[in-house]
Protein backbone atom coordinates (compact mmCIF):
# COMPACT_ATOMS: atom_id res chain seq x y z
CA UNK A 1 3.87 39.30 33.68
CA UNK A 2 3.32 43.05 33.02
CA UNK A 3 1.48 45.65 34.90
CA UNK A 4 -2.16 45.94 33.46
CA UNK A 5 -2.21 49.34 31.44
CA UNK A 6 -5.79 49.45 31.79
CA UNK A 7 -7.52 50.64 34.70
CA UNK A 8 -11.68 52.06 34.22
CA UNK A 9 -11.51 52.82 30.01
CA UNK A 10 -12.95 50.77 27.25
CA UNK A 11 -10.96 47.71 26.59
CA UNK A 12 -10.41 47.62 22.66
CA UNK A 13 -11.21 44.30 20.88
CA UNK A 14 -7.17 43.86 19.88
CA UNK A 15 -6.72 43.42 23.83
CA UNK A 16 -9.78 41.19 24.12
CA UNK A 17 -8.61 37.42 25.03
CA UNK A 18 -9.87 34.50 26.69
CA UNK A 19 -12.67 32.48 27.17
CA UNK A 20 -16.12 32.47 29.59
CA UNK A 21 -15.16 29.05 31.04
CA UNK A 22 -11.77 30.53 32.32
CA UNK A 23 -14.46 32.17 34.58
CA UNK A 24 -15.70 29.50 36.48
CA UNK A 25 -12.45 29.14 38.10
CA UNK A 26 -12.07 32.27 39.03
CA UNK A 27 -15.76 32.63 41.26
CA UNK A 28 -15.42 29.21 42.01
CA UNK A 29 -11.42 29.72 43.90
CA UNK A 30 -13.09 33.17 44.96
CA UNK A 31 -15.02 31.50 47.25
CA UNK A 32 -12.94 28.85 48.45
CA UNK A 33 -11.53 30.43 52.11
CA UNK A 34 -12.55 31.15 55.51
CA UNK A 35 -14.29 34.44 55.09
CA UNK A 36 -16.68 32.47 53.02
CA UNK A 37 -16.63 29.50 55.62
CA UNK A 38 -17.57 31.76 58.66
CA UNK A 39 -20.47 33.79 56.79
CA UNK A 40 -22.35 30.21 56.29
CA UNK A 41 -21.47 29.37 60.23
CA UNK A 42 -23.62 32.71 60.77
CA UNK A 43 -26.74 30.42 60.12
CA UNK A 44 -26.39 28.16 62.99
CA UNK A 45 -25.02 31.52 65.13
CA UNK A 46 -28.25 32.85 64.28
CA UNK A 47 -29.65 29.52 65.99
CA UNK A 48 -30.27 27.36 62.77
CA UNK A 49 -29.80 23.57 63.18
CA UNK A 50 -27.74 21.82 60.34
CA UNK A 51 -30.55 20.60 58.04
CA UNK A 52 -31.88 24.53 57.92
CA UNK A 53 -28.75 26.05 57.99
CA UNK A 54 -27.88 23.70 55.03
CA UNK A 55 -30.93 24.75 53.14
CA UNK A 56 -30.56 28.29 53.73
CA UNK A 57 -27.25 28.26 52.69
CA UNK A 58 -28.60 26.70 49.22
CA UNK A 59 -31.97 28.80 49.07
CA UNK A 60 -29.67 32.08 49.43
CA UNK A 61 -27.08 31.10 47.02
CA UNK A 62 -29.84 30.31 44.09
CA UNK A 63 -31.42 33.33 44.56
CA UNK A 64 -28.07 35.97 44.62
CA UNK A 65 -26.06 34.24 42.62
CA UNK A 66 -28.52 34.96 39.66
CA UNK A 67 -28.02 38.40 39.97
CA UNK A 68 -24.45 38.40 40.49
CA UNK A 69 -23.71 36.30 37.44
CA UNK A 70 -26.18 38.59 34.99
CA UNK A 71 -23.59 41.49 36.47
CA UNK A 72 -20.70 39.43 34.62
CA UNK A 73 -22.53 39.24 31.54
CA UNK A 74 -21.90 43.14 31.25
CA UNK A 75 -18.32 42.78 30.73
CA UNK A 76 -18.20 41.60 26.94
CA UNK A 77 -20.57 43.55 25.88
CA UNK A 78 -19.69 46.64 27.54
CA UNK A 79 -15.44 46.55 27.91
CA UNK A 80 -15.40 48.56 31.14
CA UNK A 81 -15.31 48.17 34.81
CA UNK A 82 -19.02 47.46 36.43
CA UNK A 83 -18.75 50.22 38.81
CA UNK A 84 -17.97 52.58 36.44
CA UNK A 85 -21.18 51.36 34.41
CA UNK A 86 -23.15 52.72 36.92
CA UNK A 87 -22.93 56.61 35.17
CA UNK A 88 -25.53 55.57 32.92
CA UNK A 89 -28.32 55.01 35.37
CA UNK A 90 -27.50 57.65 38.10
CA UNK A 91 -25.13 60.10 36.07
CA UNK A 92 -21.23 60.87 36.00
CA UNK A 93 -21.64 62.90 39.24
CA UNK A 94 -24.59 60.86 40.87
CA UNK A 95 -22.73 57.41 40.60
CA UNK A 96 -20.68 58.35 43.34
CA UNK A 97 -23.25 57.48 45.81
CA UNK A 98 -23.01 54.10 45.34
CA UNK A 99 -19.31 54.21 44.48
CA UNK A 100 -18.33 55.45 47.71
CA UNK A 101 -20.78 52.74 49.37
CA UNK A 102 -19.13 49.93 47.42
CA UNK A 103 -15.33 51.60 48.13
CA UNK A 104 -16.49 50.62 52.22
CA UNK A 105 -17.59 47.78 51.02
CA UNK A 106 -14.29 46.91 49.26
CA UNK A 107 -12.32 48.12 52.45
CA UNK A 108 -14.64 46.03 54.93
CA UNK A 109 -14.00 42.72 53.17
CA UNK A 110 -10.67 43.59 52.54
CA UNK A 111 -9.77 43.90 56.15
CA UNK A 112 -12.02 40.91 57.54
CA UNK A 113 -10.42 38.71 54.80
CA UNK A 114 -6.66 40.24 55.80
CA UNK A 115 -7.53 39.87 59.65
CA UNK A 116 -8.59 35.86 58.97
CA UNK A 117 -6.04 35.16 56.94
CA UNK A 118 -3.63 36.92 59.52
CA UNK A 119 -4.59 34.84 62.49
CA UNK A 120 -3.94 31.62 60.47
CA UNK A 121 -0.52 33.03 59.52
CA UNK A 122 0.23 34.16 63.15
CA UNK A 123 -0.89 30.35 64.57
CA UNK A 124 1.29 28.77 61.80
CA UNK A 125 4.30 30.44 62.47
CA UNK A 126 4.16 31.84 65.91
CA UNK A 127 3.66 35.78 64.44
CA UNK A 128 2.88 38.54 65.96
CA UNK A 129 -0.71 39.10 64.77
CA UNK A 130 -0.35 42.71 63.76
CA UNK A 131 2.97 41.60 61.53
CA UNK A 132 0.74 38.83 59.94
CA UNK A 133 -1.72 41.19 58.66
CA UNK A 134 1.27 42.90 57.76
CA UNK A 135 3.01 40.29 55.30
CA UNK A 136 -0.20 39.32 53.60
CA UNK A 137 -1.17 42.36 52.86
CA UNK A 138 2.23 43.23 51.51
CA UNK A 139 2.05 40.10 48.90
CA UNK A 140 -1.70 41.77 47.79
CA UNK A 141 -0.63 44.71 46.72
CA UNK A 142 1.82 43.20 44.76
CA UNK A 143 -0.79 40.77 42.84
CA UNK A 144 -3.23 43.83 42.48
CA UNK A 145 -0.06 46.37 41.21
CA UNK A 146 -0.02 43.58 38.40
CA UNK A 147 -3.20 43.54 37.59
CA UNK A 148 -5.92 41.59 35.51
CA UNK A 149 -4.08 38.45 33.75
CA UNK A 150 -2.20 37.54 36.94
CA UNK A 151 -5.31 37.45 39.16
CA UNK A 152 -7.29 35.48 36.59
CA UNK A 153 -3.99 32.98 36.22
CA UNK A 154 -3.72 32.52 39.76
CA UNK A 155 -7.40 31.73 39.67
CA UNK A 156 -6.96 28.99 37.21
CA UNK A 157 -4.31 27.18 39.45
CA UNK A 158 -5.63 27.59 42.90
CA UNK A 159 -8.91 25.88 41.47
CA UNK A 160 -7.30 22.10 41.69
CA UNK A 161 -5.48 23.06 44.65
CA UNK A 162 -8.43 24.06 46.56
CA UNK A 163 -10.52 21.17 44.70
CA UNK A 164 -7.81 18.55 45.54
CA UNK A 165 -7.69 20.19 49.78
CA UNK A 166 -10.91 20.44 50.33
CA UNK A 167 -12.11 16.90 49.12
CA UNK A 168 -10.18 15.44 52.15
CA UNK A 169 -11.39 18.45 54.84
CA UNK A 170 -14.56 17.40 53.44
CA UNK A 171 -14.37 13.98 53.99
CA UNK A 172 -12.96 14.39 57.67
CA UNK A 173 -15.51 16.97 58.67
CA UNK A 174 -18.44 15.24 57.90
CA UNK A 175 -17.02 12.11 60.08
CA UNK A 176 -17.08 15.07 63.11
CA UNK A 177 -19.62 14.20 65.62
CA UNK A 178 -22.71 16.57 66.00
CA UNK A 179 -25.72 16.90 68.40
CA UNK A 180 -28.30 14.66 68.16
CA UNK A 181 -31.27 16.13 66.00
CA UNK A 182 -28.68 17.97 63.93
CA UNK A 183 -30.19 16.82 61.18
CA UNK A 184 -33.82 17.12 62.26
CA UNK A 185 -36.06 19.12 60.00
CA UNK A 186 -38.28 19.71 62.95
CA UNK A 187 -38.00 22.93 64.86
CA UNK A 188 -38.63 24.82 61.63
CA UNK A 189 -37.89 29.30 63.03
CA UNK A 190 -39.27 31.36 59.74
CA UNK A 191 -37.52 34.13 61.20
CA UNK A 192 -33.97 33.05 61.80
CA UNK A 193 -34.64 31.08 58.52
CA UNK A 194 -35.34 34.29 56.92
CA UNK A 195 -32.08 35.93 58.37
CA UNK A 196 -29.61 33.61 57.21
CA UNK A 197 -31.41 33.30 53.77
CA UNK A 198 -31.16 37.19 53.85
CA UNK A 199 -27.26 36.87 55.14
CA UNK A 200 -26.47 34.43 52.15
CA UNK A 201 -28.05 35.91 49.10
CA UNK A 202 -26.42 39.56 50.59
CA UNK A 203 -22.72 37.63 50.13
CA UNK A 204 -23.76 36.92 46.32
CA UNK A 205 -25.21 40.35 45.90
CA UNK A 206 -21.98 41.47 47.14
CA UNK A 207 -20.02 40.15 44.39
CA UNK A 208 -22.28 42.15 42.25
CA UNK A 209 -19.78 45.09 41.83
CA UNK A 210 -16.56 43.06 41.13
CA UNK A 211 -17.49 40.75 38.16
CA UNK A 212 -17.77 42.70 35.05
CA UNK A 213 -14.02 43.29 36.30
CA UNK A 214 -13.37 40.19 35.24
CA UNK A 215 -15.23 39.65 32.29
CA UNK A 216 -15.05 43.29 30.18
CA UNK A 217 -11.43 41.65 28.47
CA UNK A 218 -13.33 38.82 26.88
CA UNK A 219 -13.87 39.24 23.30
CA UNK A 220 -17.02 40.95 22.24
CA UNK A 221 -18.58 38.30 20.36
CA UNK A 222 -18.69 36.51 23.36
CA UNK A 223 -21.89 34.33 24.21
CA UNK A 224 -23.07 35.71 27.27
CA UNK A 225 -25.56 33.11 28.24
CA UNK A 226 -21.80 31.27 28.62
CA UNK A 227 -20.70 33.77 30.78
CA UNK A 228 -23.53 34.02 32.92
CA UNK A 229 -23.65 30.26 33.22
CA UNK A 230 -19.64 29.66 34.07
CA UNK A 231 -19.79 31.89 36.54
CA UNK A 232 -23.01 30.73 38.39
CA UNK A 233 -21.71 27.49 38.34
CA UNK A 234 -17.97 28.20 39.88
CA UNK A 235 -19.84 30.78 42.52
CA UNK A 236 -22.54 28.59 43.68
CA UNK A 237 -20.53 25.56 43.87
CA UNK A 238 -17.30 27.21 45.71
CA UNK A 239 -19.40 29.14 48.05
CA UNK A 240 -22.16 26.57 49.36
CA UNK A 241 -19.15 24.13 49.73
CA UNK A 242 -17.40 26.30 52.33
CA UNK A 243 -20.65 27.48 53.55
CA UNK A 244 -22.06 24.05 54.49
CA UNK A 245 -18.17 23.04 55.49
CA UNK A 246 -18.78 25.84 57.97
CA UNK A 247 -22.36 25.01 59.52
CA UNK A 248 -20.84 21.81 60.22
CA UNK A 249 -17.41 22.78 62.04
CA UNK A 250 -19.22 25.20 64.24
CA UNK A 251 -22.22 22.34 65.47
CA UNK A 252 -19.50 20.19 65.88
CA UNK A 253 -16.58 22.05 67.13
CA UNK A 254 -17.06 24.78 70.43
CA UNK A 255 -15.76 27.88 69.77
CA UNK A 256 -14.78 27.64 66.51
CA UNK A 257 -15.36 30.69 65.16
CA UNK A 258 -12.79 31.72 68.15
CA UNK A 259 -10.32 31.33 65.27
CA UNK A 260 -11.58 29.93 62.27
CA UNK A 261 -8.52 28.97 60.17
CA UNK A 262 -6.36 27.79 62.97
CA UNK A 263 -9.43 25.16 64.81
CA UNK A 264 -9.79 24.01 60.36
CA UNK A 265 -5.92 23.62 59.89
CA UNK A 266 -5.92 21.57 63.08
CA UNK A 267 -8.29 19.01 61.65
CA UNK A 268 -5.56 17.38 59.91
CA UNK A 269 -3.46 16.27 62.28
CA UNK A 270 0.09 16.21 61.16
CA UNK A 271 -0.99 17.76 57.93
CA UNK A 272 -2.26 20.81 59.35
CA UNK A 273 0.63 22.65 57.28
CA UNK A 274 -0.98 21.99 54.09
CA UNK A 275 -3.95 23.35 55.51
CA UNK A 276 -2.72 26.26 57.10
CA UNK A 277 -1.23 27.15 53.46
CA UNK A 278 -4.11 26.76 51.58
CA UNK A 279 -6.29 29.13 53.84
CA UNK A 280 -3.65 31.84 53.76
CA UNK A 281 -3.72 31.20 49.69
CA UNK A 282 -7.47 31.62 50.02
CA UNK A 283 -7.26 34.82 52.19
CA UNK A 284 -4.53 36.26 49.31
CA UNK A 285 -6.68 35.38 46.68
CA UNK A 286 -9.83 37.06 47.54
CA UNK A 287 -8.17 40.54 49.19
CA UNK A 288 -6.64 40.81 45.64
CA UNK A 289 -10.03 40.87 44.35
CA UNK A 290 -10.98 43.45 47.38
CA UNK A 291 -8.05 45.67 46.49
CA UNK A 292 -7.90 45.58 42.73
CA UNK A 293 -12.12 45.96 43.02
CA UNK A 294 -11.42 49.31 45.36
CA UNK A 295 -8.78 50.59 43.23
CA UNK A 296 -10.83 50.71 40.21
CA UNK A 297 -13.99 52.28 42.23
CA UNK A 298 -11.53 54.98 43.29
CA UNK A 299 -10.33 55.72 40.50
CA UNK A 300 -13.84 55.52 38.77
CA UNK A 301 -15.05 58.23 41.88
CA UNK A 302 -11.97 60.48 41.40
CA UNK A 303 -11.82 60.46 37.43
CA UNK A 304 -15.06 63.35 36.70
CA UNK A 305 -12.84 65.95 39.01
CA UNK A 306 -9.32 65.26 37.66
CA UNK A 307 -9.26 63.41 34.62
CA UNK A 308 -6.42 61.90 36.05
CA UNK A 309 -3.67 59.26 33.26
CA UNK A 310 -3.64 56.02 34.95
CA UNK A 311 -0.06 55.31 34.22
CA UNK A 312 1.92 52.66 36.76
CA UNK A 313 3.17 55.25 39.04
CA UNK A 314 -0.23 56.36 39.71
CA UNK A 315 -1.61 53.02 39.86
CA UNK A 316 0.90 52.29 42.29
CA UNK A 317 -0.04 55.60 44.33
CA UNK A 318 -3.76 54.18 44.76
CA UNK A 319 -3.58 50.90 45.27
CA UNK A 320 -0.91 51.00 48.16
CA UNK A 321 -3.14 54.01 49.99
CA UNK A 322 -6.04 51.68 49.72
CA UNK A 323 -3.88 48.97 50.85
CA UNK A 324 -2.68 50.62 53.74
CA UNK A 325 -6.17 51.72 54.95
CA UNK A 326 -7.65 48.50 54.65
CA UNK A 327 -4.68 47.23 57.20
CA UNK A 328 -5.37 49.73 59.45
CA UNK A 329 -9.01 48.54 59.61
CA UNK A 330 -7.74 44.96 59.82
CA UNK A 331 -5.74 45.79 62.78
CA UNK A 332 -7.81 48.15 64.63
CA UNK A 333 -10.70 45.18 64.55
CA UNK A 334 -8.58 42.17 65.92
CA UNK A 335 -11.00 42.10 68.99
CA UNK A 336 -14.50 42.14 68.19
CA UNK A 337 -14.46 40.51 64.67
CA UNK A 338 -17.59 38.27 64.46
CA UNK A 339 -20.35 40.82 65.65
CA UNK A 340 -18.69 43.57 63.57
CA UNK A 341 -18.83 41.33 60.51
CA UNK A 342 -22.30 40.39 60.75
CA UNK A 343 -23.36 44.11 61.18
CA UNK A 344 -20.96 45.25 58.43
CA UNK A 345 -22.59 41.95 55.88
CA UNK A 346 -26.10 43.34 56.85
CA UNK A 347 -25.57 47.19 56.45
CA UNK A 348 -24.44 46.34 52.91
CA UNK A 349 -26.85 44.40 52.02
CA UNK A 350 -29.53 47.67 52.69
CA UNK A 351 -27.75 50.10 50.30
CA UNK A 352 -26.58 47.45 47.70
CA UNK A 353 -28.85 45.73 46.55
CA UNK A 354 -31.34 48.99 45.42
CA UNK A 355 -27.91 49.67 43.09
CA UNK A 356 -27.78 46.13 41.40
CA UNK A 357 -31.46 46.22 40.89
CA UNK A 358 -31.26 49.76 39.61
CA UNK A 359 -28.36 48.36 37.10
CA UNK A 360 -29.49 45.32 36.10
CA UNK A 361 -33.21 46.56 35.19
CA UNK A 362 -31.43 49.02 32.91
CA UNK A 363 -29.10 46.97 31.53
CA UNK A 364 -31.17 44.11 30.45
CA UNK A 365 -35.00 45.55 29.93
CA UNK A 366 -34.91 48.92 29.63
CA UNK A 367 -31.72 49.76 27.57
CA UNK A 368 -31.28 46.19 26.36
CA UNK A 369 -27.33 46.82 26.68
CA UNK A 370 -27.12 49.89 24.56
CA UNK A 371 -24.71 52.03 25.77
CA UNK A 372 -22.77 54.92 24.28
CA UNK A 373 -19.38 54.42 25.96
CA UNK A 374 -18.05 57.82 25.32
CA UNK A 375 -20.96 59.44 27.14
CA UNK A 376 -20.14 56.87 30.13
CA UNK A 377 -16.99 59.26 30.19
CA UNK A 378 -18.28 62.29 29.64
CA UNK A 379 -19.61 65.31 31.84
CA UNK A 380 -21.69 66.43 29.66
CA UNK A 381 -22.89 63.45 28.20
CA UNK A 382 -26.33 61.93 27.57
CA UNK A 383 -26.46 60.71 30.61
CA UNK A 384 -25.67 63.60 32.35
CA UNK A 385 -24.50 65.18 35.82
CA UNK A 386 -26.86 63.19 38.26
CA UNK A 387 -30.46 61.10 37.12
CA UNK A 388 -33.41 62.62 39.65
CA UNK A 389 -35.00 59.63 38.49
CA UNK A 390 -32.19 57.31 39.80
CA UNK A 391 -31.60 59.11 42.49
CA UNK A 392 -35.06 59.42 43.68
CA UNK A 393 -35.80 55.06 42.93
CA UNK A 394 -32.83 54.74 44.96
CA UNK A 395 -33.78 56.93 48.29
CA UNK A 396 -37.33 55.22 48.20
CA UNK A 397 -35.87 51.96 48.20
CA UNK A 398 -33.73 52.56 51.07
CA UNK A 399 -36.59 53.90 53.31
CA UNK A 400 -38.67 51.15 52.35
CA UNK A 401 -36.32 48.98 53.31
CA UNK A 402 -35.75 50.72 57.36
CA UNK A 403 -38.99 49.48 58.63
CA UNK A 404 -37.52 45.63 58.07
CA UNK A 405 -33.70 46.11 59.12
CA UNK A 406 -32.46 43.48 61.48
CA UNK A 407 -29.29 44.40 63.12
CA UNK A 408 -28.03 44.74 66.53
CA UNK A 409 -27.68 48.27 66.11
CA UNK A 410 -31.31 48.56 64.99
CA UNK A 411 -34.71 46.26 64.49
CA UNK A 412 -37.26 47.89 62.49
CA UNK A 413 -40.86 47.09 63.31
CA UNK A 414 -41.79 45.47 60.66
CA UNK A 415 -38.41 43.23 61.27
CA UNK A 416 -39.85 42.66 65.16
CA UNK A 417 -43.67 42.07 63.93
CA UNK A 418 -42.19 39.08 61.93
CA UNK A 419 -40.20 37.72 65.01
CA UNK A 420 -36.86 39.18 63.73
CA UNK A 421 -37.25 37.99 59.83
CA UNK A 422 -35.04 40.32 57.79
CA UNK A 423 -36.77 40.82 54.65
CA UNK A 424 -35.16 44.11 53.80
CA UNK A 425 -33.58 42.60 50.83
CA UNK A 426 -36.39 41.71 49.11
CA UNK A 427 -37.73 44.88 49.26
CA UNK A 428 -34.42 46.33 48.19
CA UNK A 429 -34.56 44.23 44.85
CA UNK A 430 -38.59 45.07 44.50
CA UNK A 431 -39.24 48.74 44.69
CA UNK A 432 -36.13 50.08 42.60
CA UNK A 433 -37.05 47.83 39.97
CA UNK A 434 -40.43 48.67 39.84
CA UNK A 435 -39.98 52.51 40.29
CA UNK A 436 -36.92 53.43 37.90
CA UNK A 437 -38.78 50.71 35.21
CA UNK A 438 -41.63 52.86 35.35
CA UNK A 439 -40.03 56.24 35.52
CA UNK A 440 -37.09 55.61 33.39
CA UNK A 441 -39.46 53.98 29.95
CA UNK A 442 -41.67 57.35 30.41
CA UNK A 443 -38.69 59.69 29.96
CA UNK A 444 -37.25 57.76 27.56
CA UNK A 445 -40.15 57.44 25.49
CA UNK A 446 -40.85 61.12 26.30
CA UNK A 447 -37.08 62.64 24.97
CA UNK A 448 -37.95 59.99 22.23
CA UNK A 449 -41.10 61.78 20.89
CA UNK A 450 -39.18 65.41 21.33
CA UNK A 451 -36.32 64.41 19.48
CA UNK A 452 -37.89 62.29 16.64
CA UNK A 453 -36.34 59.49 14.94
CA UNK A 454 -32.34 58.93 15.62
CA UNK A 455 -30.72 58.68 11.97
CA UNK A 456 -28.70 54.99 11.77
CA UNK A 457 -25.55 57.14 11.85
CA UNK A 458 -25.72 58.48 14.85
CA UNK A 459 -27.15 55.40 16.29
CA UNK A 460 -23.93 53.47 14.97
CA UNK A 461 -22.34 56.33 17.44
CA UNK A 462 -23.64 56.06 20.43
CA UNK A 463 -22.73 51.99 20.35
CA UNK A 464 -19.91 50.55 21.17
């Protein structure tokens, strides 16, 4: 296959191909690895039992999922990268913000995903850790370098293999023995219930700047009701599988989360190779989607400075930097990974969600997907430098959010008046929506009324 030419520009409708149900398989195998695995055992960490944990795990997926799949829905309609989508709420300069946000973000999950996978490679063959993280992350760059088709391919074929695999690890898991009461729905902690709901939704929400990615090559006629609903489906079904796969191996199992991959793998016995294989394929498949997702915010951050040519040497040039600080992360946090995950999931969670809410308010009520993609590009565009109005929705939200942080860094007092119930999030979706809704329609309607009517021509020109 042939390196992607495209990086953050419009994708013309002669390069538009494919078809919204190709993207179930690619959220559903997105989700199907450990990383996914140990942020559902993070419910009964918390101190969930099974039957809670379990419901959490479904209560947060329905709930962050929706947002994540409306973000796919931009990609027909729109032809570009999400992140880069992003200009026309807080302004070719002012997107930044949340681009460099979502670059950690990128680089975070990239190296927890590498530093999984990486243990499971080092158990299987007898590795060297550091070498492990080494090798996989080697074969990533290579799947990112080519690009789009190849990651959506792969995708389509590690669906039935995962499917096929994780039938029987279901099966044997579920014959594990567990605690009596396990089960129980007694014991009910609103709190901790709270938490993990919080936890789960934030790993949906979290998808929120990668999907467009994978939809903005589908043909512009495209039903997007069918997009949204393909890749609901493959993301709630892959990721509440592995989730509840997880609650279950870590009641069951001590210390599992010791090492994830290898204590799974060693579940089947004999056939532990298959197993070991199919996590490390897991691992590979979602770090492509971390790198190629952190290329294209780079490039998105860089491009207003340099209006740099993405041609493949330059490609090349971004995606192995990225590459190689993501395995520096990986190795530098082989010894306290579980606590610095759960921080890094939460801190996320505080500064991204505002930014889908912010995008997805615009997007679907305010600008009812009417974009002029050349201004998306331009410096001087209608949607200017930086948004004061953005900006503004987006610092309130964050502050409202402090007072209901739960981390172990820092428990705000709303957070410790609730008995540790992190409701940040909700808060985080609330007041952007409400305050850049409000603010937004009254300048629009205002440069509406100062401008007078827009002639149909230059309508036609600032659509796609």
């Amino acid at each position: 296959m042939k390196i992607e030419t495209r990086s953050i520009e419009y994708i013309p409708a002669n390069e538009r191909h494919g078809k919204p149900r190709g993207l179930f398989s690619v959220w559903f195998a997105a989700n199907m690895h450990i990383t996914t695995l140990v942020t559902g055992s993070l419910c009964v960490t918390f101190g969930l039992n099974l039957f809670w944990s379990v419901v959490a795990i479904i209560v947060g997926n329905l709930l962050g999922a929706i947002f994540m799949a409306s973000h796919s829905a931009q990609g027909p309609k729109l032809g570009i990268p999400q992140m880069i989508q992003s200009r026309a709420q807080f302004g070719v300069i002012g997107a930044v913000i949340p681009l460099i946000l979502v670059i950690f973000m990128y680089l975070g999950f990239f190296a927890s995903s590498g530093l999984l996978g990486a243990q499971v490679l080092s158990s299987a063959l007898n590795l060297n850790l550091t070498v492990s993280i080494i090798i996989l992350n080697v074969i990533t760059f290579i799947v990112t370098m080519v690009g789009h088709d190849l990651i959506h391919k792969i995708q389509k074929y590690l669906t039935w293999v995962f499917f096929l695999v994780f039938i029987a690890a279901t099966v044997i898991v579920f014959k594990l023995p567990v605690p009596a009461g396990s089960w129980s729905p007694s014991g009910f902690n609103l709190p901790i219930f709270m938490l993990s709901v919080s936890v789960v939704a934030t790993w949906q929400i979290s998808y929120a700047p990668y999907v467009a990615d994978y939809s903005r090559y589908l043909p512009i006629d495209t039903n997007y009701s069918k997009t949204f609903w393909y890749t609901y489906a493959g993301t709630i079904l892959g990721t509440v599988w592995m989730m509840v796969l997880g609650v279950l191996l870590t009641t069951a199992i001590p210390n599992f989360l010791s090492n994830s991959g290898t204590n799974l793998a060693n579940q089947f016995g004999s056939l532990s190779i298959i197993m070991f294989v199919v996590i490390i394929l897991g691992q590979l498949s979602i770090n492509a989607f971390n790198l190629y997702g952190a290329f294209m915010s780079t490039v998105t951050t860089v491009e207003p400075f340099s209006k740099i040519k993405v041609t493949p040497k330059v490609r090349m040039f971004f995606v192995a930097g990225i590459a190689v600080v993501g395995t520096l992360l990986s190795i530098l946090g082989q010894g306290n990974f579980l606590s610095n995950f759960i921080d890094f999931i939460l801190f996320i969670s505080y500064f991204l969600i505002p930014w889908t809410a912010i995008n997805l308010i615009d997007f679907y009520v305010v600008r009812h997907g009417e974009y002029s993609i050349k201004d998306i590009f331009d410096l001087n565009g209608k949607y200017g430098k930086i948004n004061k109005i953005t900006s503004i929705s987006y610092i309130i939200s964050v502050i409202a959010e402090v007072p209901f942080m739960n981390t172990s860094i820092y428990v705000g007092p709303g957070a410790k008046a609730m008995g540790g119930a992190d409701v940040a999030w909700i808060l985080g979706l609330v007041v952007p929506s409400v305050l850049y809704y409000v603010l937004m329609k009254r300048k629009l309607k205002s440069e509406e009324t100062i401008e007078g009517p827009i002639s149909f021509e230059d309508e036609q020109l600032h659509k796609i």
